[in-house]
PDB file of N, CA and C in Angstrom:
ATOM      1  N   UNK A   1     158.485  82.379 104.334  1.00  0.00           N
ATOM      2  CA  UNK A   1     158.305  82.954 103.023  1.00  0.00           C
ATOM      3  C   UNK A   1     157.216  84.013 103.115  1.00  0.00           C
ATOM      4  N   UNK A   2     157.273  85.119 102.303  1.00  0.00           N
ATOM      5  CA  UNK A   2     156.369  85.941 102.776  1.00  0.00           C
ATOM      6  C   UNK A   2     155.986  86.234 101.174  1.00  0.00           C
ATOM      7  N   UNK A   3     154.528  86.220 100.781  1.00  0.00           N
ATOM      8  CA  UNK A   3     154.129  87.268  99.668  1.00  0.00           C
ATOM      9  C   UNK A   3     153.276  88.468  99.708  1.00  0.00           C
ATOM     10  N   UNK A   4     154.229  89.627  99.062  1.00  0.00           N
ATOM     11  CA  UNK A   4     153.374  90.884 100.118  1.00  0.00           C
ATOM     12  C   UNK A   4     151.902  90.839  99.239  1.00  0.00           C
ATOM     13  N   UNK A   5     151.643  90.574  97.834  1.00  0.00           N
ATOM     14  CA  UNK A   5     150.406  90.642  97.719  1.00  0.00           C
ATOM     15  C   UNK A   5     149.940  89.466  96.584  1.00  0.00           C
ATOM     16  N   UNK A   6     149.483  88.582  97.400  1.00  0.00           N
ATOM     17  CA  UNK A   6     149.504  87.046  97.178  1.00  0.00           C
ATOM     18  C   UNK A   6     148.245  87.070  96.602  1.00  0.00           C
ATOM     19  N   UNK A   7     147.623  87.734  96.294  1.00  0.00           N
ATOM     20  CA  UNK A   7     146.017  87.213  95.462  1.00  0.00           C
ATOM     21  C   UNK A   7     145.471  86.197  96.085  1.00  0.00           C
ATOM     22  N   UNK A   8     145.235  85.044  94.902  1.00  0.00           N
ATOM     23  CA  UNK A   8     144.710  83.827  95.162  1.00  0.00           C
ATOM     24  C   UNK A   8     145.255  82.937  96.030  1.00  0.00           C
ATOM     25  N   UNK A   9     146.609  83.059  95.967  1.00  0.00           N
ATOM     26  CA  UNK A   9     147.986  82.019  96.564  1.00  0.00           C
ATOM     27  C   UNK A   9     148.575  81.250  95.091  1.00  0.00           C
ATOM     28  N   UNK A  10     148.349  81.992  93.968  1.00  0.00           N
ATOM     29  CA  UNK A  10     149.150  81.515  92.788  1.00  0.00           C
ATOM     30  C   UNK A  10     150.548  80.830  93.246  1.00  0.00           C
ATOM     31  N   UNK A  11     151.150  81.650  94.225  1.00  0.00           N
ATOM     32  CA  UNK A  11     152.456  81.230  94.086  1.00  0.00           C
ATOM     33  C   UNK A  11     152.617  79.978  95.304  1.00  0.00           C
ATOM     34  N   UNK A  12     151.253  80.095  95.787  1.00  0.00           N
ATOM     35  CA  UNK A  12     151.381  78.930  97.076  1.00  0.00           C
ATOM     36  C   UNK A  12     151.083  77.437  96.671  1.00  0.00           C
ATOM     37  N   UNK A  13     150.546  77.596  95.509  1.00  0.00           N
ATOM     38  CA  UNK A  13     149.700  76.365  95.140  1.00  0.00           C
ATOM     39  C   UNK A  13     150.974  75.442  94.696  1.00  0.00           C
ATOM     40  N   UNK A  14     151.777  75.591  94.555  1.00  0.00           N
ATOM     41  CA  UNK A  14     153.451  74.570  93.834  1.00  0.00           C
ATOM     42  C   UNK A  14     153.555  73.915  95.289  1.00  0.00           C
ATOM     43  N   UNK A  15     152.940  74.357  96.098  1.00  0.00           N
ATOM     44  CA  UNK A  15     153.547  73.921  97.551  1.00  0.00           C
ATOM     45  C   UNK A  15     152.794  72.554  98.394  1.00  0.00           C
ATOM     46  N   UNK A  16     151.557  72.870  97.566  1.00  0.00           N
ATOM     47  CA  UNK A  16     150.230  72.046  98.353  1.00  0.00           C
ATOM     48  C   UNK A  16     150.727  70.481  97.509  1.00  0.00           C
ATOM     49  N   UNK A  17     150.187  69.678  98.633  1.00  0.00           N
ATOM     50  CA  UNK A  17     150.428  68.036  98.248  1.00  0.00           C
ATOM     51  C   UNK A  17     151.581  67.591  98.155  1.00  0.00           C
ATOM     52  N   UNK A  18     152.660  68.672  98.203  1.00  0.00           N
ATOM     53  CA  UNK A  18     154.402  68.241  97.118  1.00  0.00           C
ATOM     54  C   UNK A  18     154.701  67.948  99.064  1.00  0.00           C
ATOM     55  N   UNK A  19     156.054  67.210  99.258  1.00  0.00           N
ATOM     56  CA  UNK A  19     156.870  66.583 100.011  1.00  0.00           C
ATOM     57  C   UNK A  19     157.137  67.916 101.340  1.00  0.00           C
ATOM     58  N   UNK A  20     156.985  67.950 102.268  1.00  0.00           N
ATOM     59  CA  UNK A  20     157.041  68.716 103.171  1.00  0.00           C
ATOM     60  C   UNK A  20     158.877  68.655 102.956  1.00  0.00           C
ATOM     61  N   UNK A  21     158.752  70.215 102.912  1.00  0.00           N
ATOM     62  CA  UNK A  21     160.066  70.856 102.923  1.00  0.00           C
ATOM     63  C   UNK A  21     160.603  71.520 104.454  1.00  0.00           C
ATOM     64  N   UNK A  22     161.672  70.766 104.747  1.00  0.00           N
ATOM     65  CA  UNK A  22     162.031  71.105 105.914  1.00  0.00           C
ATOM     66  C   UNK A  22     162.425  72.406 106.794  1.00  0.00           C
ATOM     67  N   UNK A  23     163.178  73.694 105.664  1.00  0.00           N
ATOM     68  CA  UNK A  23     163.408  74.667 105.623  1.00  0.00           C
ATOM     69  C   UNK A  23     162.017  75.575 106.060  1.00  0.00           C
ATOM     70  N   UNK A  24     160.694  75.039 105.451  1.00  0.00           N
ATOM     71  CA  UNK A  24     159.744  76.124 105.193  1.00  0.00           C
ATOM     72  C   UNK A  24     158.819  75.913 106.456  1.00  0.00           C
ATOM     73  N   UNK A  25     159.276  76.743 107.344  1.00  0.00           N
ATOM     74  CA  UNK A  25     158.257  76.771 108.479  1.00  0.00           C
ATOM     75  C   UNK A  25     156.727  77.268 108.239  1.00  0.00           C
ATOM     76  N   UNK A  26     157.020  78.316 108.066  1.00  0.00           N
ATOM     77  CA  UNK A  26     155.950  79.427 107.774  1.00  0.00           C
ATOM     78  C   UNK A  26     155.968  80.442 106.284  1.00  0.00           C
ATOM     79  N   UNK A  27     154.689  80.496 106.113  1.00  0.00           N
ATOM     80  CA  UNK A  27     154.219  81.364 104.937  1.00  0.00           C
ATOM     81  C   UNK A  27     153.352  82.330 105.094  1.00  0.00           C
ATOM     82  N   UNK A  28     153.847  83.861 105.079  1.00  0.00           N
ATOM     83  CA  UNK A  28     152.338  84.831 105.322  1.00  0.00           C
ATOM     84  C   UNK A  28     152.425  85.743 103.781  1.00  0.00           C
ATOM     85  N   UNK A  29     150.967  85.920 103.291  1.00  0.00           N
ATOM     86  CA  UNK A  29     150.593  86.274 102.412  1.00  0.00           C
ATOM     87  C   UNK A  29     149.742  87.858 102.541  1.00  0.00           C
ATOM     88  N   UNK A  30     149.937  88.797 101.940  1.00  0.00           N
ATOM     89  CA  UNK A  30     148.855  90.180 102.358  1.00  0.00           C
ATOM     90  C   UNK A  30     148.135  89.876 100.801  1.00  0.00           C
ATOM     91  N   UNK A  31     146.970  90.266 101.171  1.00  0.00           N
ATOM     92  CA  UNK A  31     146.164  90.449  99.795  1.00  0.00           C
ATOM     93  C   UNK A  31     145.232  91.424 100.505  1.00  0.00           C
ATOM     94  N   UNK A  32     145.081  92.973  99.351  1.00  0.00           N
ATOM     95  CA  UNK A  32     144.165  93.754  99.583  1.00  0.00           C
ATOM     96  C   UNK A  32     142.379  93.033  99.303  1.00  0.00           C
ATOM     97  N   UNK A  33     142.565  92.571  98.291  1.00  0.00           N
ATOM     98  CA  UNK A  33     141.138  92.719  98.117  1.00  0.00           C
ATOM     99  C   UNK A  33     140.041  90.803  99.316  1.00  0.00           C
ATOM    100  N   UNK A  34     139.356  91.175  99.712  1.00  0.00           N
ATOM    101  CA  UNK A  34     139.281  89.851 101.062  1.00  0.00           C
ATOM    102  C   UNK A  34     138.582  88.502 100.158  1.00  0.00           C
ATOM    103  N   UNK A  35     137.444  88.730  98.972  1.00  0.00           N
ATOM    104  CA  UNK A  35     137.759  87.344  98.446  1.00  0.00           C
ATOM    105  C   UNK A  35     139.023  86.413  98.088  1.00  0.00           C
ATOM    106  N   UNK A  36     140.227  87.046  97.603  1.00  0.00           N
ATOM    107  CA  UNK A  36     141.199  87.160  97.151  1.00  0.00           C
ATOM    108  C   UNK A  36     141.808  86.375  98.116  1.00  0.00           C
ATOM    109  N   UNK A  37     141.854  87.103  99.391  1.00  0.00           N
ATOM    110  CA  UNK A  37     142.692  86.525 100.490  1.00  0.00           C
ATOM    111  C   UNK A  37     142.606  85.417 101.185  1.00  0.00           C
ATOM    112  N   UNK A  38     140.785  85.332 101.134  1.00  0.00           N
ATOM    113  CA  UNK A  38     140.112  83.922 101.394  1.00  0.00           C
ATOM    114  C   UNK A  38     140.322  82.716 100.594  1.00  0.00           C
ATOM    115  N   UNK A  39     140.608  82.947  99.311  1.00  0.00           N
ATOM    116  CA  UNK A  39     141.017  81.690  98.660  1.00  0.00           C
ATOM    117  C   UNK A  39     142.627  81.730  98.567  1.00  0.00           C
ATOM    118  N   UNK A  40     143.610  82.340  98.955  1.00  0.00           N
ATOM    119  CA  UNK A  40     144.614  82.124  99.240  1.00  0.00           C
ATOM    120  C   UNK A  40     145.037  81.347 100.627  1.00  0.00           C
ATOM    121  N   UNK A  41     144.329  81.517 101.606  1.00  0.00           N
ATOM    122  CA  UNK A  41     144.097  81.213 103.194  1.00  0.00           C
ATOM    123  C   UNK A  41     143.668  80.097 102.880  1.00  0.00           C
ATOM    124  N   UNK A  42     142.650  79.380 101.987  1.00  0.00           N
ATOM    125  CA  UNK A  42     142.453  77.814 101.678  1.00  0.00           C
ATOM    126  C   UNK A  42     143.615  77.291 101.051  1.00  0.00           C
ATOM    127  N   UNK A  43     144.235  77.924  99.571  1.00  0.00           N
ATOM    128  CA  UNK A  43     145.364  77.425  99.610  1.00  0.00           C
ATOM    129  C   UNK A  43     146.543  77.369 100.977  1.00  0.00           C
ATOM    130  N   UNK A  44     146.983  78.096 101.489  1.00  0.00           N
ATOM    131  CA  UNK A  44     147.808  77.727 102.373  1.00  0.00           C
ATOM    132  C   UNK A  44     147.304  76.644 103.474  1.00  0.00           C
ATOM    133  N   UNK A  45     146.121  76.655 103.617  1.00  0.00           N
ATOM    134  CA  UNK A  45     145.710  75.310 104.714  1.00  0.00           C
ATOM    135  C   UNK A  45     145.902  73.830 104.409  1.00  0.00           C
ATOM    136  N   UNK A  46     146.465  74.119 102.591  1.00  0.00           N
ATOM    137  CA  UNK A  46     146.268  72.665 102.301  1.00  0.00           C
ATOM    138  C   UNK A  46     147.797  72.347 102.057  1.00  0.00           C
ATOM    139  N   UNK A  47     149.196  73.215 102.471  1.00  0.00           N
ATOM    140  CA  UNK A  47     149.972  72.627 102.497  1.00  0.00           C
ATOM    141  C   UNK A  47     150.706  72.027 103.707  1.00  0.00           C
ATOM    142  N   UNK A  48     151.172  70.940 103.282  1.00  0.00           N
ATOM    143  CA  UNK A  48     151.718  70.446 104.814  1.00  0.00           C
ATOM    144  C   UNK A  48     152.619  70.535 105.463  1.00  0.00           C
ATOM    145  N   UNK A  49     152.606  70.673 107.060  1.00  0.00           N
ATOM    146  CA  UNK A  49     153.889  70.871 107.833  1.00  0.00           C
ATOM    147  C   UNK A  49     154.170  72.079 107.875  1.00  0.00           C
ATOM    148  N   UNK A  50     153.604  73.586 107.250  1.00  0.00           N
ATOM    149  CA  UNK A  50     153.697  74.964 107.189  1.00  0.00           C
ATOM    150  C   UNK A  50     152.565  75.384 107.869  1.00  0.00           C
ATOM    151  N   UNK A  51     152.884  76.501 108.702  1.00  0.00           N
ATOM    152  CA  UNK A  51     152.118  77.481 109.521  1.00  0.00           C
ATOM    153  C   UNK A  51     152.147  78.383 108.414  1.00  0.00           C
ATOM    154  N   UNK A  52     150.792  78.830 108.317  1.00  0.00           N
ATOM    155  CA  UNK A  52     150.311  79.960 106.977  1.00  0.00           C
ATOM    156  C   UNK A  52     148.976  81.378 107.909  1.00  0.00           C
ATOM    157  N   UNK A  53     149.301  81.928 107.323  1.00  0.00           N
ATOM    158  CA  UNK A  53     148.519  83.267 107.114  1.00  0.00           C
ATOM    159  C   UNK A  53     148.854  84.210 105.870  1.00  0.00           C
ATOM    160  N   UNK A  54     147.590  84.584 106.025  1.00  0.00           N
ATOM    161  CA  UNK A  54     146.933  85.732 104.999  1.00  0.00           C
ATOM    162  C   UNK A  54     146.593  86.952 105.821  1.00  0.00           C
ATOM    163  N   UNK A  55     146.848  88.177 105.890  1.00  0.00           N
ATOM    164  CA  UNK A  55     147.070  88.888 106.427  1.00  0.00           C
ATOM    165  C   UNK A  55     145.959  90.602 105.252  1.00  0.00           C
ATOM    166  N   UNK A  56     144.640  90.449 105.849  1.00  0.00           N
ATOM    167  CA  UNK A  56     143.422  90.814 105.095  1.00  0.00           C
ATOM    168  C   UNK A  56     144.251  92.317 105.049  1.00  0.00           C
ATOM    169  N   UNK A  57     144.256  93.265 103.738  1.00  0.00           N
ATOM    170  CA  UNK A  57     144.383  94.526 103.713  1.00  0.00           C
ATOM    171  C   UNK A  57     145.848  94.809 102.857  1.00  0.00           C
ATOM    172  N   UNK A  58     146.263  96.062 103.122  1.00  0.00           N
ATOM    173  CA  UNK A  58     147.670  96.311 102.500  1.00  0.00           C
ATOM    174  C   UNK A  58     148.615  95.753 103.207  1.00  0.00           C
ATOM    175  N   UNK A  59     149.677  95.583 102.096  1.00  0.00           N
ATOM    176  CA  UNK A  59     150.639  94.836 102.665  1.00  0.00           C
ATOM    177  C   UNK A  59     151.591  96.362 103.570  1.00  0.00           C
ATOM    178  N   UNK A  60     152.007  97.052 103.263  1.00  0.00           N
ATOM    179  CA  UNK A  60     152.401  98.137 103.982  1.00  0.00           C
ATOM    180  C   UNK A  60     151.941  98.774 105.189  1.00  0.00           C
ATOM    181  N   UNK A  61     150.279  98.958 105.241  1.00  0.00           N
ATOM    182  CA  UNK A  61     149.892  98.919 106.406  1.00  0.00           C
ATOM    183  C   UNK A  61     150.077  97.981 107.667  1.00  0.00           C
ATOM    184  N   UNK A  62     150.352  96.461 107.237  1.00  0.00           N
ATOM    185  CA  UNK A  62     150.611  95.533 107.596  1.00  0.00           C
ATOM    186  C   UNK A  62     152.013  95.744 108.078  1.00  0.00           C
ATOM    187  N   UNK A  63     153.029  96.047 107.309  1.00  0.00           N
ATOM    188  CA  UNK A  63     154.525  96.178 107.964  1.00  0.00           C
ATOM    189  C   UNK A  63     154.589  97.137 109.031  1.00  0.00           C
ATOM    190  N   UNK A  64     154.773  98.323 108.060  1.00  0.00           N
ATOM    191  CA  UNK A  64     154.966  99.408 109.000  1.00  0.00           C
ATOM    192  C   UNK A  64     154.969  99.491 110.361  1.00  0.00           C
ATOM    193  N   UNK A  65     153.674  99.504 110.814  1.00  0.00           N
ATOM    194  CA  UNK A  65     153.956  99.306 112.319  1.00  0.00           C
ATOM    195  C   UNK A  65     154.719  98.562 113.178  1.00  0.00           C
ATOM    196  N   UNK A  66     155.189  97.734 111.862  1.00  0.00           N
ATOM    197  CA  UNK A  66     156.701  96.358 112.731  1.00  0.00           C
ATOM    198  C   UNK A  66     158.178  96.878 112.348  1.00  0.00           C
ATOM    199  N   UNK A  67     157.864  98.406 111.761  1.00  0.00           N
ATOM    200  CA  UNK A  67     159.189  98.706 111.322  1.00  0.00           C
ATOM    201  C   UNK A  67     160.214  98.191 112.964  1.00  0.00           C
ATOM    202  N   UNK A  68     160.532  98.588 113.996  1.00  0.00           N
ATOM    203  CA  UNK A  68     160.600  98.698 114.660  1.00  0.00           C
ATOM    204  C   UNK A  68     161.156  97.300 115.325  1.00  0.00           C
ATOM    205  N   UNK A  69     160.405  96.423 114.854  1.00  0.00           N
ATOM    206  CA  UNK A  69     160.897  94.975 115.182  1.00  0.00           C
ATOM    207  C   UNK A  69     159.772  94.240 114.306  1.00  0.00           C
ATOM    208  N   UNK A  70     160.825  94.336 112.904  1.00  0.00           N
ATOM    209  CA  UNK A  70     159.825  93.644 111.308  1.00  0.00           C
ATOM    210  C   UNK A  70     160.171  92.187 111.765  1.00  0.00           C
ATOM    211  N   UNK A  71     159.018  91.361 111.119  1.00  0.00           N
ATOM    212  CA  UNK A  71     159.003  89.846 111.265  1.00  0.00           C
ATOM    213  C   UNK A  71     160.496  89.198 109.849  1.00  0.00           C
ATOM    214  N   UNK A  72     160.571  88.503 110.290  1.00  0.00           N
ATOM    215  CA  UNK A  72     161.600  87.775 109.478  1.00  0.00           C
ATOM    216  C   UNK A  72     161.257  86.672 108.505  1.00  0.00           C
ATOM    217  N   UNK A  73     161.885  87.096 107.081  1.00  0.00           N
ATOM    218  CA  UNK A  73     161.315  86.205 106.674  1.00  0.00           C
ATOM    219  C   UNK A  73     162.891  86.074 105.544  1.00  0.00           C
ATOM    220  N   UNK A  74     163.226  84.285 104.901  1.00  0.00           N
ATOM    221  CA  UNK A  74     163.890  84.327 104.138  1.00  0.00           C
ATOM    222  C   UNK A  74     163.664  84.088 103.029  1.00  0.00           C
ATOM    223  N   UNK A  75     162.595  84.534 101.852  1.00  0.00           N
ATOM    224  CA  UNK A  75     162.670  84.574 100.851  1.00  0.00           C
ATOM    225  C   UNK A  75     160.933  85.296 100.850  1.00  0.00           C
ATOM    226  N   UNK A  76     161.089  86.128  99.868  1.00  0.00           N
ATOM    227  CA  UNK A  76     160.226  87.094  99.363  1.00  0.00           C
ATOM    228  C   UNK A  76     159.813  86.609  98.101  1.00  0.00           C
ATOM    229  N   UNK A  77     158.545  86.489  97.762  1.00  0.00           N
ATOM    230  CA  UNK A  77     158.283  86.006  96.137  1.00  0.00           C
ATOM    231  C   UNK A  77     157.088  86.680  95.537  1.00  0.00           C
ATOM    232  N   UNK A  78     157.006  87.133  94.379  1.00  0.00           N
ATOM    233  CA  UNK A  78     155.555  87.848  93.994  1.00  0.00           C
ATOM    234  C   UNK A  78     156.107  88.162  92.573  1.00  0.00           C
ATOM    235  N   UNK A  79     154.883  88.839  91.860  1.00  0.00           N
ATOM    236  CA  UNK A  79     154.875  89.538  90.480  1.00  0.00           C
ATOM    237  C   UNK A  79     155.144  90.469  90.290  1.00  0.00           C
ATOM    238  N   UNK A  80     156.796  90.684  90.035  1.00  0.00           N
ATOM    239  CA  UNK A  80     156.753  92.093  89.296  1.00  0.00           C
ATOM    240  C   UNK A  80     155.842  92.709  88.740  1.00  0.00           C
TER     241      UNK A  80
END
């Protein structure tokens, strides 16, 4: 699961404590601003059975350079 700009981890927190989901390997999150990203990076540590990162800066700066061979991810989630 990937959120390109995850703030706090609003959208990670449904995840923490609930029943390890078998599907969800991994979760990476970009958040520009780095308090932001730091308390998202605690949320993701506290869910279980998922490999997580937060990925400090823009989320575009962050891709781009993987145009080439982009990471995979199956489901995208954030705030319009």
């Amino acid at each position: 699961m990937l959120e390109p700009s995850c703030g706090d981890g609003a959208f990670f927190r449904p995840l923490c404590g609930s029943v390890p989901i078998p599907s969800l390997e991994r979760v990476v999150g970009c958040e520009l601003e780095a308090e932001e990203a730091e308390k998202a990076a605690r949320v993701l540590a506290g869910i279980p059975g998922v490999a997580g990162a937060v990925e400090g800066g823009d989320f575009l700066g962050w891709v781009l350079p993987k145009l080439g061979d982009p990471p995979e991810f199956d489901a995208v989630v954030g705030n319009p």
